[in-house]
N, C-alpha and C. Protein backbone atom coordinates (compact mmCIF):
# COMPACT_ATOMS: atom_id res chain seq x y z
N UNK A 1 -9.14 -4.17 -25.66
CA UNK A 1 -7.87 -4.82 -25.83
C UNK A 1 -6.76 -4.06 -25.09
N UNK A 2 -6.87 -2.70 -25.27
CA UNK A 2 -5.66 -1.77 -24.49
C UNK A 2 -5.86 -1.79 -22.99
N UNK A 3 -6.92 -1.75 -22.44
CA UNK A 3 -7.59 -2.38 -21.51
C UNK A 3 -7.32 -3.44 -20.51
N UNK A 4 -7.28 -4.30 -21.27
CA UNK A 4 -7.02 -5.89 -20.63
C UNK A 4 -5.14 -5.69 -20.71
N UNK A 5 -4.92 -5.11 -21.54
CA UNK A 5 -2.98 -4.89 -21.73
C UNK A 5 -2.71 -3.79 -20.44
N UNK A 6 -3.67 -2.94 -20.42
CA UNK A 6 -3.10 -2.10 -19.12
C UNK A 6 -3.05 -2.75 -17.89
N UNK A 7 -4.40 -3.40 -18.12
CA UNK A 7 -4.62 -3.89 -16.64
C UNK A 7 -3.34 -5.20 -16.07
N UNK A 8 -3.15 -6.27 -17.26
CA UNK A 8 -2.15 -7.37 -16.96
C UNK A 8 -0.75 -6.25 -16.55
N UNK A 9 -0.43 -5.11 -17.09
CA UNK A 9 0.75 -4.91 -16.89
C UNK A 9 1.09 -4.03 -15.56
N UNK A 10 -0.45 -3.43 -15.15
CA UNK A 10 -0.97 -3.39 -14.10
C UNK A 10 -0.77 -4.56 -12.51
N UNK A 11 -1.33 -5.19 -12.88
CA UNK A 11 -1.68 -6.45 -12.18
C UNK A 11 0.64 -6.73 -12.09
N UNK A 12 0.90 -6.82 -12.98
CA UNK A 12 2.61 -7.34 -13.00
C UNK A 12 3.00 -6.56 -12.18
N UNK A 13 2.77 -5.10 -12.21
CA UNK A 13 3.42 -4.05 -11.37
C UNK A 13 2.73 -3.98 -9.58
N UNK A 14 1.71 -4.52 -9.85
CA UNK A 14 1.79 -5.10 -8.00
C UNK A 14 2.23 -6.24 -7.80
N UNK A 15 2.11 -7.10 -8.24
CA UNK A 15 2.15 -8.84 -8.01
C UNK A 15 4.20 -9.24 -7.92
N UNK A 16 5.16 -8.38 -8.87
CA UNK A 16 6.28 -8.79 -8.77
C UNK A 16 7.34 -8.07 -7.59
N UNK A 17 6.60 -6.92 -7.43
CA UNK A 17 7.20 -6.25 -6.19
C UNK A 17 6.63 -6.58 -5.34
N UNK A 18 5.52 -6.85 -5.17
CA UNK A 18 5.22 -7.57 -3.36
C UNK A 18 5.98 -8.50 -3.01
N UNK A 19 6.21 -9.71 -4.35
CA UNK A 19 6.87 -10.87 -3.82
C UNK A 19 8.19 -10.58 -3.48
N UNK A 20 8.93 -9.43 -4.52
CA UNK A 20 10.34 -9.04 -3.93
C UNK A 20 10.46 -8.44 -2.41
N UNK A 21 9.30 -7.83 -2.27
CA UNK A 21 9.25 -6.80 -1.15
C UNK A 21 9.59 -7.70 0.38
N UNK A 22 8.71 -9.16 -0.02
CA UNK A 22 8.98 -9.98 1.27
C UNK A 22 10.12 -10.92 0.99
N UNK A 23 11.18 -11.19 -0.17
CA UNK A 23 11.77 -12.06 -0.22
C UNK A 23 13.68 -11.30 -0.33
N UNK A 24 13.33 -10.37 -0.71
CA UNK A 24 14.64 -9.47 -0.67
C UNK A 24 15.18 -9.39 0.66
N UNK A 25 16.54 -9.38 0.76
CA UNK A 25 17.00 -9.35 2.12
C UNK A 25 17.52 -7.65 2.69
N UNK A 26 17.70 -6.34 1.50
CA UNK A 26 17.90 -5.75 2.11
C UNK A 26 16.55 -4.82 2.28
N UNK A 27 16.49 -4.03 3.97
CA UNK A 27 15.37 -3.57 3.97
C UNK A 27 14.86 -2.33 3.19
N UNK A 28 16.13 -1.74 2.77
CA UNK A 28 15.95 -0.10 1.50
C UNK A 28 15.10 -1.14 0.31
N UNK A 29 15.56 -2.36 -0.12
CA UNK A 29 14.87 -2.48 -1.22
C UNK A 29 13.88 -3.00 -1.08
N UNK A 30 13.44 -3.90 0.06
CA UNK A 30 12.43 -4.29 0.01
C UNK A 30 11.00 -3.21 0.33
N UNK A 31 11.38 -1.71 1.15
CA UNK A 31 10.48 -0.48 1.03
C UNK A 31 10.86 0.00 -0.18
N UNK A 32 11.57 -0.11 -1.14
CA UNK A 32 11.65 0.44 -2.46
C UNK A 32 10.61 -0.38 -3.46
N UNK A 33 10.43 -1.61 -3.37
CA UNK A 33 9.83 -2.82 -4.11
C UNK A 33 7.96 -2.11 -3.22
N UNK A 34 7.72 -2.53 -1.98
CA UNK A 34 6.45 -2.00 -1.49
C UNK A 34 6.14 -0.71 -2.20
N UNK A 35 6.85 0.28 -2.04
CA UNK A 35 6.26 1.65 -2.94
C UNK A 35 5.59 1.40 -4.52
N UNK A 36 6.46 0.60 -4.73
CA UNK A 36 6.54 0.18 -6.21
C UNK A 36 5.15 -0.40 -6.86
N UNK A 37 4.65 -1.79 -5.82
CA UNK A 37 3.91 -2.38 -6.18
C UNK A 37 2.62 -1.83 -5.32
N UNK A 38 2.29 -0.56 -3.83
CA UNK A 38 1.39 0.34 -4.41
C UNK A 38 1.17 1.78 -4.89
N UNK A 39 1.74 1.38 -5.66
CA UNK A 39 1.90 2.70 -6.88
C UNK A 39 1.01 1.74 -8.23
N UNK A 40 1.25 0.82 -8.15
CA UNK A 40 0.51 -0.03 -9.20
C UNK A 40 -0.50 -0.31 -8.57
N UNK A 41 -0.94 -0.67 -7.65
CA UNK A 41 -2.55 -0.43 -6.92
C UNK A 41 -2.95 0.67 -7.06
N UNK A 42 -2.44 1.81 -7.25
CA UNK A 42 -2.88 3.33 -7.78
C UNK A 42 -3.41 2.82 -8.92
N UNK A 43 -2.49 2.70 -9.82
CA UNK A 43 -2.89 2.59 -10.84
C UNK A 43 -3.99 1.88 -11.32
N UNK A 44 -4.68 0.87 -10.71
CA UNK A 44 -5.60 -0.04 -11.28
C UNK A 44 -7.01 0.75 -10.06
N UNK A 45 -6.45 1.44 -9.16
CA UNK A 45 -7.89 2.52 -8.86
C UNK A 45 -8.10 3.34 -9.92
N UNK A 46 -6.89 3.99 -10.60
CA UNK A 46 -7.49 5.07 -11.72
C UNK A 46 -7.70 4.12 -12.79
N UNK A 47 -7.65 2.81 -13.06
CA UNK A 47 -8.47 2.58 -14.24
C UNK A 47 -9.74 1.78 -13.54
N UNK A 48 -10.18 1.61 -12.53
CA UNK A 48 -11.69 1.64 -12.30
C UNK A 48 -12.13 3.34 -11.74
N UNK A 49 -11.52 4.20 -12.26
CA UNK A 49 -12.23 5.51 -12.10
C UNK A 49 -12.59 5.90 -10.80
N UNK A 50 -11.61 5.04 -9.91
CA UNK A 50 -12.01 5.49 -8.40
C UNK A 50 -10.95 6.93 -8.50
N UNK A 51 -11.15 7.82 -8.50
CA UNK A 51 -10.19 9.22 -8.37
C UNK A 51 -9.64 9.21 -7.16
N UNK A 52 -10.25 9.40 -5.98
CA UNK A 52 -10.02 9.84 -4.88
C UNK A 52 -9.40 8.66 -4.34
N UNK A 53 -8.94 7.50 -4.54
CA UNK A 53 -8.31 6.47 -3.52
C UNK A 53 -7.21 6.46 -4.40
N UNK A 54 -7.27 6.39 -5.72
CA UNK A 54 -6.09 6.85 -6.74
C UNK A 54 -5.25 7.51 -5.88
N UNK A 55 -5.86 8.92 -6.10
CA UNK A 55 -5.03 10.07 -5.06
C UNK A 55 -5.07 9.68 -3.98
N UNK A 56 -5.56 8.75 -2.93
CA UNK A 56 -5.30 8.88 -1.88
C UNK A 56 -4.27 7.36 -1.16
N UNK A 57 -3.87 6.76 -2.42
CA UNK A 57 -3.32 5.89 -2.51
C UNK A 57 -1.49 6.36 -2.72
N UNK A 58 -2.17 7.06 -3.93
CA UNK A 58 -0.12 8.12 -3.95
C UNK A 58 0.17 8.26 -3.20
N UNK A 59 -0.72 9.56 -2.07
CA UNK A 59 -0.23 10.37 -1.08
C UNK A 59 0.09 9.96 0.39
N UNK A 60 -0.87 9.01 0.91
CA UNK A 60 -0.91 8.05 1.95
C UNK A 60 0.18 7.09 2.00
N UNK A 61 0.10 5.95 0.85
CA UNK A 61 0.73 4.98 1.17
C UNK A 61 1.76 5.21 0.16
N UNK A 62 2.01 5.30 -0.80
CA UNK A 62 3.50 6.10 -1.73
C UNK A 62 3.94 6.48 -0.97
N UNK A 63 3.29 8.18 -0.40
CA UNK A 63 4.15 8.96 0.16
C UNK A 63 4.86 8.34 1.80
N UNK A 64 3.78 7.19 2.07
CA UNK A 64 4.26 6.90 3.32
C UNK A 64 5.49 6.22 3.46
N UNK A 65 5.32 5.38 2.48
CA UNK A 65 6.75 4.62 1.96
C UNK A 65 7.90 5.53 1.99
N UNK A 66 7.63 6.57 1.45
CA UNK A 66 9.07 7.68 1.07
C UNK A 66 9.43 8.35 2.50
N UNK A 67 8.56 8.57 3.55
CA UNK A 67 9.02 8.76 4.61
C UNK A 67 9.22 7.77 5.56
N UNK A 68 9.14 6.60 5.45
CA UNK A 68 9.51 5.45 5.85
C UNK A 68 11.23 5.18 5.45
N UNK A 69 11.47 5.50 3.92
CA UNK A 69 12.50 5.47 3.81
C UNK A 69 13.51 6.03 4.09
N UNK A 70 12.95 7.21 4.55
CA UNK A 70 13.76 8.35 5.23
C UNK A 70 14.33 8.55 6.42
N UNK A 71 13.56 7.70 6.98
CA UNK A 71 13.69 6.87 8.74
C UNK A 71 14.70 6.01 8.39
N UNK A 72 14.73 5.25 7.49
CA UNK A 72 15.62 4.19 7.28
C UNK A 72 17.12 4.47 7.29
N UNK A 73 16.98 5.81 6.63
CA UNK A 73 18.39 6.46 6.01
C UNK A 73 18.61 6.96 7.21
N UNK A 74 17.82 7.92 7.75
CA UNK A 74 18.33 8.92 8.98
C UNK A 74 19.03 8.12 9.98
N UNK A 75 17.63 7.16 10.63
CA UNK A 75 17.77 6.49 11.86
C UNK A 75 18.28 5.50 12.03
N UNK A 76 18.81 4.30 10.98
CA UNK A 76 19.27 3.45 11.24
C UNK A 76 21.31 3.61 10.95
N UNK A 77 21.62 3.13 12.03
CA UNK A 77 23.22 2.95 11.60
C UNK A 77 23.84 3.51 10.09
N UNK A 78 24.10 2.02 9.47
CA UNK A 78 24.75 2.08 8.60
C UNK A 78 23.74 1.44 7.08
N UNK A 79 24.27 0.68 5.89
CA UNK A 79 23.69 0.48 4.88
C UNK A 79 24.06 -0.98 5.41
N UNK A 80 24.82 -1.18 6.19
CA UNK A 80 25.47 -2.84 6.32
C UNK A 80 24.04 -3.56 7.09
N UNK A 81 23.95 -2.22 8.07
CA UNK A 81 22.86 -2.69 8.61
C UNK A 81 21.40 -2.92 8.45
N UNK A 82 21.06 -3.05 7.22
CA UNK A 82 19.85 -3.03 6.98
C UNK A 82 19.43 -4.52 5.80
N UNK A 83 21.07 -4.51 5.74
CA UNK A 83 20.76 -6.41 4.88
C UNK A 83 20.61 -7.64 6.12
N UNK A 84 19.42 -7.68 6.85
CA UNK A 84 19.17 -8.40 8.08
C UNK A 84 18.62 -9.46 7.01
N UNK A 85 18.79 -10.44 8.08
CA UNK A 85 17.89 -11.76 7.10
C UNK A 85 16.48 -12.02 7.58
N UNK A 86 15.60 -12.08 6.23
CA UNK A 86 14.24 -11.73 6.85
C UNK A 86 13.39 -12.86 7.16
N UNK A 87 14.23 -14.06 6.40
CA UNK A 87 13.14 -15.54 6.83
C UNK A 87 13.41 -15.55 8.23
N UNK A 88 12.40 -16.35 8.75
CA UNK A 88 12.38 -16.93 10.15
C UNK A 88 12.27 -18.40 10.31
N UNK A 89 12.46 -19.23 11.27
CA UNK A 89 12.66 -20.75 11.26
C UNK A 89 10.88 -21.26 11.14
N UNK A 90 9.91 -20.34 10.70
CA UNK A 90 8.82 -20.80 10.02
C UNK A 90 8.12 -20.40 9.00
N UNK A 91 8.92 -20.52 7.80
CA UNK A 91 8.58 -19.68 6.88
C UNK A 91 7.75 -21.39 5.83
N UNK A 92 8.34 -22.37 5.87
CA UNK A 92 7.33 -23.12 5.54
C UNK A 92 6.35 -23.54 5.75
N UNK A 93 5.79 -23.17 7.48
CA UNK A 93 4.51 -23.15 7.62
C UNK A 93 3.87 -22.21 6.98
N UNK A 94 4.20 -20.58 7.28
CA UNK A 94 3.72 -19.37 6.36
C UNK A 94 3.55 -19.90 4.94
N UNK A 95 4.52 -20.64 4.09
CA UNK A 95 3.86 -20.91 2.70
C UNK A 95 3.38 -21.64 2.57
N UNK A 96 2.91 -22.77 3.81
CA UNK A 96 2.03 -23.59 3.58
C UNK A 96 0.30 -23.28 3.47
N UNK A 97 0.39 -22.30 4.35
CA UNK A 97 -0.59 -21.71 5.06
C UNK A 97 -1.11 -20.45 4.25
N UNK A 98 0.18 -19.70 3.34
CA UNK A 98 -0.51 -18.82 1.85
C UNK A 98 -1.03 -19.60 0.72
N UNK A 99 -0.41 -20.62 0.58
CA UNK A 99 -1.19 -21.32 -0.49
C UNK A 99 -2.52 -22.17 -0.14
N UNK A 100 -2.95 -22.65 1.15
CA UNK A 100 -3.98 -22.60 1.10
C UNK A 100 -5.18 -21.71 1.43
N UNK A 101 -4.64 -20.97 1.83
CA UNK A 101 -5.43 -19.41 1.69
C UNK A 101 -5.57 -18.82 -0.17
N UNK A 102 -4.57 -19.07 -0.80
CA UNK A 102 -5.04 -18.60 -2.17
C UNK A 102 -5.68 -19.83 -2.75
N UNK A 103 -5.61 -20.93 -2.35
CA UNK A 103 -6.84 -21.96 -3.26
C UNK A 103 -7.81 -21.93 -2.59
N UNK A 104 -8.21 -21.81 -1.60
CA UNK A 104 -9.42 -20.89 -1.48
C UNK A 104 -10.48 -19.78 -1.66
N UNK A 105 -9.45 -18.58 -2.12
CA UNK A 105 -9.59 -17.68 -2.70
C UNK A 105 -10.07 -17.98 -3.65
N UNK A 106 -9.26 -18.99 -4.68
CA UNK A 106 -9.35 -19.30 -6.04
C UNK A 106 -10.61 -19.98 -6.09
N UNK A 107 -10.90 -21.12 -5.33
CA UNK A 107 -12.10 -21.96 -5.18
C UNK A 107 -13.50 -20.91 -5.29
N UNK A 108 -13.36 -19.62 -4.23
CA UNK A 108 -14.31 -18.93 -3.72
C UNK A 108 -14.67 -17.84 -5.15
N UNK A 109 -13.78 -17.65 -5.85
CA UNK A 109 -13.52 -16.65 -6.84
C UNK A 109 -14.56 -17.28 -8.05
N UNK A 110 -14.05 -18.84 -8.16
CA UNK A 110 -14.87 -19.44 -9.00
C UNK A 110 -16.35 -19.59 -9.38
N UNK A 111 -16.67 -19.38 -7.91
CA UNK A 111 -17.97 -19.55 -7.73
C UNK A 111 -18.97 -18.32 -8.19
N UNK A 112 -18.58 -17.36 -7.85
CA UNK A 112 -18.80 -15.82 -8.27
C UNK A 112 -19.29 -15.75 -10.05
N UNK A 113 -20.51 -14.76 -9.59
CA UNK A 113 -21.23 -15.04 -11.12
C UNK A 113 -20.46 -14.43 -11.94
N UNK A 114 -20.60 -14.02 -13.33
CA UNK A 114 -19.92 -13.13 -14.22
C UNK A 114 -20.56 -12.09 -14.11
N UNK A 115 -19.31 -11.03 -13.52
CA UNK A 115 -19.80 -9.51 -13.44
C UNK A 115 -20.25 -8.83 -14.81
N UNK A 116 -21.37 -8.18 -14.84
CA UNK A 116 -21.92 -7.23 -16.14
C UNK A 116 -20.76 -6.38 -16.20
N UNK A 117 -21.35 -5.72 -17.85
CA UNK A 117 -20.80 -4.85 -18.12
C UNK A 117 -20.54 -3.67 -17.09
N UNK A 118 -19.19 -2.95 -17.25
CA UNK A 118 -18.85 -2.08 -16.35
C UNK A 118 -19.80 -1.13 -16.72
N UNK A 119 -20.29 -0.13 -15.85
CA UNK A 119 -20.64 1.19 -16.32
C UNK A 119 -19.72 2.20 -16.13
N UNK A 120 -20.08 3.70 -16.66
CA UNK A 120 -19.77 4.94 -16.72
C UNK A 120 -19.04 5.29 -15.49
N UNK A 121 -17.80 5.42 -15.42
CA UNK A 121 -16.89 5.75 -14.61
C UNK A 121 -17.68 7.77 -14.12
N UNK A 122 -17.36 7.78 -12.67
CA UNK A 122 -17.99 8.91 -12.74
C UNK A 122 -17.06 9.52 -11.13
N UNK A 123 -16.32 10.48 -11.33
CA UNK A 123 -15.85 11.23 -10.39
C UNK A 123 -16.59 10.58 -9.17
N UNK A 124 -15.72 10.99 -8.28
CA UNK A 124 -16.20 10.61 -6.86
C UNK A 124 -16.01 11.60 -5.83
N UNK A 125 -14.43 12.44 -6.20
CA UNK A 125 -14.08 13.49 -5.55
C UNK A 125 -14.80 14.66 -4.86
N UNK A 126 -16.08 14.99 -5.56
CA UNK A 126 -16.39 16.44 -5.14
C UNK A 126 -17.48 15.89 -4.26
N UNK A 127 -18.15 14.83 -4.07
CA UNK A 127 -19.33 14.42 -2.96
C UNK A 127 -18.46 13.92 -1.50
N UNK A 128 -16.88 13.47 -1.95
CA UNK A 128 -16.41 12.89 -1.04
C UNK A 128 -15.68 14.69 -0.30
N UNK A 129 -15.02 15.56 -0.86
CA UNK A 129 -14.72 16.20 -0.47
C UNK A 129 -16.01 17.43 0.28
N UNK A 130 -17.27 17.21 -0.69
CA UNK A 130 -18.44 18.02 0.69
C UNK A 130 -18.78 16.80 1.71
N UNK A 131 -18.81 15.94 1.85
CA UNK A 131 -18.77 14.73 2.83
C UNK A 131 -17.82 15.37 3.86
N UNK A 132 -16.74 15.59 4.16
CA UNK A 132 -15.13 15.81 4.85
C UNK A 132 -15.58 16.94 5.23
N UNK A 133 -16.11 17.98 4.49
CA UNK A 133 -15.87 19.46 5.07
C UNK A 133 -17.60 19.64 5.62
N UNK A 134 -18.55 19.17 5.23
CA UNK A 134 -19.54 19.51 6.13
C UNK A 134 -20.16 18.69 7.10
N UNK A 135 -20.66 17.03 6.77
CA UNK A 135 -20.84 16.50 7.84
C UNK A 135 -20.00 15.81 8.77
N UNK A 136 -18.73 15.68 8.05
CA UNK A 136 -17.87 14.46 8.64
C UNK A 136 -16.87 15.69 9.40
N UNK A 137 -16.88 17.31 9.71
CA UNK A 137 -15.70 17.88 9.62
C UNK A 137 -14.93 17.85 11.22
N UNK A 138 -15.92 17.29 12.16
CA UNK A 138 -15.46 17.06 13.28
C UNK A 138 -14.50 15.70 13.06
N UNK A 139 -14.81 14.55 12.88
CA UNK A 139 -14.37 12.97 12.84
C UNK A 139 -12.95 13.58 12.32
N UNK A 140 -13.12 14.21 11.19
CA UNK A 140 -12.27 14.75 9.96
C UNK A 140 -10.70 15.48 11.09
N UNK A 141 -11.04 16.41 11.37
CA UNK A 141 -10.12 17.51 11.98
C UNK A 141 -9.36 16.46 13.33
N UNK A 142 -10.47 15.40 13.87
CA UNK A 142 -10.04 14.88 15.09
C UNK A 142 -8.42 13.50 14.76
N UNK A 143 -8.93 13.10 13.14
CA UNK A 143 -8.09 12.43 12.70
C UNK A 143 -6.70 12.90 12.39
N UNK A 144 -6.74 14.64 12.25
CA UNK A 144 -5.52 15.14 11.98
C UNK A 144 -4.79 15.25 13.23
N UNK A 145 -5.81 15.59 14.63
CA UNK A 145 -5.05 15.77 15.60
C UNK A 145 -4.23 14.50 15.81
N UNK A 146 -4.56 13.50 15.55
CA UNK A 146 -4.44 11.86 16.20
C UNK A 146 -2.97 11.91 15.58
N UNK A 147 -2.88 12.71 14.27
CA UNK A 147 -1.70 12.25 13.40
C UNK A 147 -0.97 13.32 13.71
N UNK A 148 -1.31 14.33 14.07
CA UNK A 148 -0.08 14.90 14.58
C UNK A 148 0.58 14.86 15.87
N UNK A 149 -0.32 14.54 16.91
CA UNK A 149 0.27 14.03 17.79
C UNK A 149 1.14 12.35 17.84
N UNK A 150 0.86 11.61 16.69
CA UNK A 150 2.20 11.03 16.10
C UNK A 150 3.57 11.39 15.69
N UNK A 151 2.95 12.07 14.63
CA UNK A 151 4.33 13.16 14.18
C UNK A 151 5.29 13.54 15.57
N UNK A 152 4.58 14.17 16.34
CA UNK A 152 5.57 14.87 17.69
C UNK A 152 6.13 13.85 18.28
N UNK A 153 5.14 12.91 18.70
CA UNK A 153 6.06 11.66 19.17
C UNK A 153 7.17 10.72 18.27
N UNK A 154 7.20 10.78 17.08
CA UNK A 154 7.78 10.30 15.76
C UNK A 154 9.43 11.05 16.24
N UNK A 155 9.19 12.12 16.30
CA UNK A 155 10.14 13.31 16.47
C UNK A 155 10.70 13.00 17.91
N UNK A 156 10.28 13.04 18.72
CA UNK A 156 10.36 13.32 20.25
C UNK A 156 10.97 11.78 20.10
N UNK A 157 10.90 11.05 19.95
CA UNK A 157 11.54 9.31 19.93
C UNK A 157 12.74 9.38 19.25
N UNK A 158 12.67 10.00 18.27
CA UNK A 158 13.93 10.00 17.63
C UNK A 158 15.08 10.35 17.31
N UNK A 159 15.09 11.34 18.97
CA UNK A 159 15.97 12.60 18.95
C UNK A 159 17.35 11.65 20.22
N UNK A 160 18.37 11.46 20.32
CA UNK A 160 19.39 11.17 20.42
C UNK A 160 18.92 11.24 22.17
N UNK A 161 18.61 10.08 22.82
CA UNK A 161 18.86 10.52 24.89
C UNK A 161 17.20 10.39 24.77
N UNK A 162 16.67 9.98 24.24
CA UNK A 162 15.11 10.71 24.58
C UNK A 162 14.60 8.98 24.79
């Protein structure tokens, strides 16, 4: 019962900020609303006991949001400038075209047997972290270079003449 109450209030905490996220006109709130609603996708990894996307859900895409917002503040003008208007002259095709993509979904969802009982939630962290450091540690290290040579260019773009 606490369960099914976490999860609906769960499920509320992604589902009402996404929709704000695309329907809000200023852009601080609409990356304030995105953080929001996955931070609640965190949350419904740590109640299927996924640990590591939990955490890697905060730190990645949370945290990415928060330096996203930071760009926002630094790099853009003013606060005037960031209430842009976000529809475009086809936004009723787009909702024509989400809703039949979700009755489909819904159609396809239906069909799907009834999942068994869950089992035993069981760490994931320590096979995924010897995964990273012994076989994967090349792929691993090559992905940091990729991102830091973002970072420099992140920097190097954003410096005033450049």
């Amino acid at each position: 019962m606490i369960a099914k109450l976490v999860f609906l209030l769960l499920t509320t905490l992604v589902l009402v900020p996404a929709a704000l996220a695309v329907t809000l006109k200023n852009v601080f709130h609409c990356a304030l609303m995105l953080e929001l609603s996955l931070t609640g996708v965190a949350g419904l990894f740590a109640m299927l006991g996924a640990d590591f996307l939990f955490v890697a859900q905060i730190l990645v895409y949370a945290g990415g949001i928060t330096v996203l917002l930071l760009f926002i503040v630094l790099l853009s003008g003013s606060p005037k400038d960031w209430a842009l208007r976000q529809l475009n002259s086809q936004w009723a095709w787009g909702l024509a075209l989400a809703a039949i993509f979700v009755s489909l979904l819904a159609t396809l969802f239906r069909q799907l047997p009834e999942p068994g009982a869950p089992g035993e939630a069981a760490p994931t962290s320590a096979a995924l972290g010897i995964l990273l450091v012994r076989d994967m540690l090349l792929p691993f290290e090559a992905v940091s270079l990729v991102l830091l040579a973002a970072l420099v260019g992140a920097v190097h773009f954003s410096k005033k003449g450049a």
